[in-house]
Protein backbone atom coordinates (compact mmCIF):
# COMPACT_ATOMS: atom_id res chain seq x y z
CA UNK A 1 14.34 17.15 -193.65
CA UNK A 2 17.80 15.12 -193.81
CA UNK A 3 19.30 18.24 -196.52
CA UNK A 4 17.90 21.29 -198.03
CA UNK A 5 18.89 20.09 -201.05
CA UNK A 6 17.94 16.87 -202.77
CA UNK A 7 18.88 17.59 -206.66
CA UNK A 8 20.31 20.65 -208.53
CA UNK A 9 20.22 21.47 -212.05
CA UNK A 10 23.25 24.05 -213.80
CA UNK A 11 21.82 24.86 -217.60
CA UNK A 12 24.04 24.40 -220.32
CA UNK A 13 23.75 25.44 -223.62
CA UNK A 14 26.47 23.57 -224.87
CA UNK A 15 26.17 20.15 -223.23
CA UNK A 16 29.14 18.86 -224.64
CA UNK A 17 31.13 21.98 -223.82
CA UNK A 18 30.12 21.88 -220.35
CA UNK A 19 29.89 18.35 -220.03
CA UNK A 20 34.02 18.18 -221.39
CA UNK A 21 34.47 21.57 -218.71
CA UNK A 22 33.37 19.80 -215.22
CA UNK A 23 34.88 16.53 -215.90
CA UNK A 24 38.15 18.34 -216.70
CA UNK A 25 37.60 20.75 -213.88
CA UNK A 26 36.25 17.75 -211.63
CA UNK A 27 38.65 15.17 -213.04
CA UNK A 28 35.45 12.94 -212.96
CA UNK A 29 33.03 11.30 -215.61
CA UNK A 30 29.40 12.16 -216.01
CA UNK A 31 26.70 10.53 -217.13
CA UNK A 32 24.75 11.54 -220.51
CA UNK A 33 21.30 10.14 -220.56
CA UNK A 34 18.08 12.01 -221.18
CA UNK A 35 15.07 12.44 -219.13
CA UNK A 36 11.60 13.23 -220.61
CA UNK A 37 13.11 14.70 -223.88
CA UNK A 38 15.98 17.10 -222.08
CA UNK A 39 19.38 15.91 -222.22
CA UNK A 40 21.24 15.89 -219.55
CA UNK A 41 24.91 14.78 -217.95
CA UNK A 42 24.31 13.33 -214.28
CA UNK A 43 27.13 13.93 -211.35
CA UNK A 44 27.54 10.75 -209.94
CA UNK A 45 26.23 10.49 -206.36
CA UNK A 46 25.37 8.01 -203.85
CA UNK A 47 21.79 7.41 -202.95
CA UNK A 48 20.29 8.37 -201.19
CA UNK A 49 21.85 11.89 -201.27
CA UNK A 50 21.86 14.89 -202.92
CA UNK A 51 22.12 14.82 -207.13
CA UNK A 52 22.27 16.96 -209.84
CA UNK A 53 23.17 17.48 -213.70
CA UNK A 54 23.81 19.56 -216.15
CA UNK A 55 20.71 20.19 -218.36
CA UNK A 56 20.76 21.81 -222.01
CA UNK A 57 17.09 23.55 -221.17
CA UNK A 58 15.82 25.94 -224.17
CA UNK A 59 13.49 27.62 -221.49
CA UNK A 60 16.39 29.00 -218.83
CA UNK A 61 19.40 30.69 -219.47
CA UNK A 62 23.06 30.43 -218.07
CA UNK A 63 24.43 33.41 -215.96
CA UNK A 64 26.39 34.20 -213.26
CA UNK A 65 24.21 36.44 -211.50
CA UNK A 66 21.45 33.83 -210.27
CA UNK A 67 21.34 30.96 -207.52
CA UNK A 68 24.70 29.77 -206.19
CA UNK A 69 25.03 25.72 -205.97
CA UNK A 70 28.67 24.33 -204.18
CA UNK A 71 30.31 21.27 -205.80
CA UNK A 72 32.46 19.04 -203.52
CA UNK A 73 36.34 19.67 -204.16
CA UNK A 74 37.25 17.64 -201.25
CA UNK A 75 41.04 17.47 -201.16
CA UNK A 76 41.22 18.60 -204.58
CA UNK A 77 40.29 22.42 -204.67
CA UNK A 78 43.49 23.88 -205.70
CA UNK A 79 43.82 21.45 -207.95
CA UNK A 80 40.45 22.52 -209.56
CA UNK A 81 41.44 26.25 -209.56
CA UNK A 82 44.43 25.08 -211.57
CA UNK A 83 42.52 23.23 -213.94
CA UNK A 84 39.43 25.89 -214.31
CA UNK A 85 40.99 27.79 -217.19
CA UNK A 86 42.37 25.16 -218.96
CA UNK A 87 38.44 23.71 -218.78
CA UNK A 88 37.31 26.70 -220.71
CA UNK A 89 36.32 28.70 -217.47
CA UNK A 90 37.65 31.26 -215.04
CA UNK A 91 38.76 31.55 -211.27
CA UNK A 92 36.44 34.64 -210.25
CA UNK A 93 36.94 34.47 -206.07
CA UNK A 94 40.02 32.48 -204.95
CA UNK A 95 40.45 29.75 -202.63
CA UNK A 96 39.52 31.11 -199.32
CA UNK A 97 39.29 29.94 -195.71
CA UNK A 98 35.70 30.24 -194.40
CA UNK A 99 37.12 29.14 -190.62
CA UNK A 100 36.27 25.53 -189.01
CA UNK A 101 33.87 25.02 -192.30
CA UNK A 102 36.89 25.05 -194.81
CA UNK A 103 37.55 26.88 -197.78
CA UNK A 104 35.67 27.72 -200.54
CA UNK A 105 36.34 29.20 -204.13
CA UNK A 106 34.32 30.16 -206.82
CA UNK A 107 34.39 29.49 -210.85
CA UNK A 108 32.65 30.46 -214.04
CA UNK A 109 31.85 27.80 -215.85
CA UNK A 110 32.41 27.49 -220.00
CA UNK A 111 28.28 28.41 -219.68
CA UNK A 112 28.45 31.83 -217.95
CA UNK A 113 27.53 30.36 -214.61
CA UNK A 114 29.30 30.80 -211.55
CA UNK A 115 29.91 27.59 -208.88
CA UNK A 116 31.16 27.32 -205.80
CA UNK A 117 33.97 24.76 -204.81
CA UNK A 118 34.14 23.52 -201.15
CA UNK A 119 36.33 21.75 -199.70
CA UNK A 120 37.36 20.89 -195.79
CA UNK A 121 41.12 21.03 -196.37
């Protein structure tokens, strides 16, 4: 197994809400497409390597009390805290330094659901 993780999936119910809240938070672009009638907005990632999306699913719900999936803020994770609330979402556990493996933070999203940020520096 090269990662544990190969894809990841954070429901929406709101696409365009949260679609508009992790490119601001981000400062990226994603990708709106739809795959077997569920739309979706991709995080661009290299393949092979690890994927995911935001997916407006009727059967799941948001929430902040469920799995918890880390986004790469590489160099740019205070300038993601900064920009969380302005997204539409909330800092909920400041940056933090989680020794030789970096820092981490974590944000609730304009969904309900709480992500990690990771970053080295």
């Amino acid at each position: 197994m090269k990662n544990a993780l190969n894809w990841f999936e954070i429901t929406a119910i709101d696409l365009d809400r949260a679609t508009r809240f992790y490119e601001t938070l981000l400062g990226i672009s994603l990708n709106r497409t739809e795959f077997m009638g569920t739309p979706m907005a991709i995080f661009s990632h290299e393949k092979p390597g690890v994927g995911g999306a935001l997916v407006k699913d009727p059967n799941r719900k948001p929430g902040g009390s469920g799995s918890l999936v880390y986004l790469d803020a590489s160099d740019k994770l205070d300038a993601c805290l900064e920009r969380a609330e302005r997204a539409g979402g909330a800092v909920v556990f400041p940056r933090t330094a989680i020794g030789e493996n970096g820092f981490i933070a974590f944000v609730r999203d304009s969904e309900g659901n709480v992500i990690g940020l990771h970053s080295m520096r």
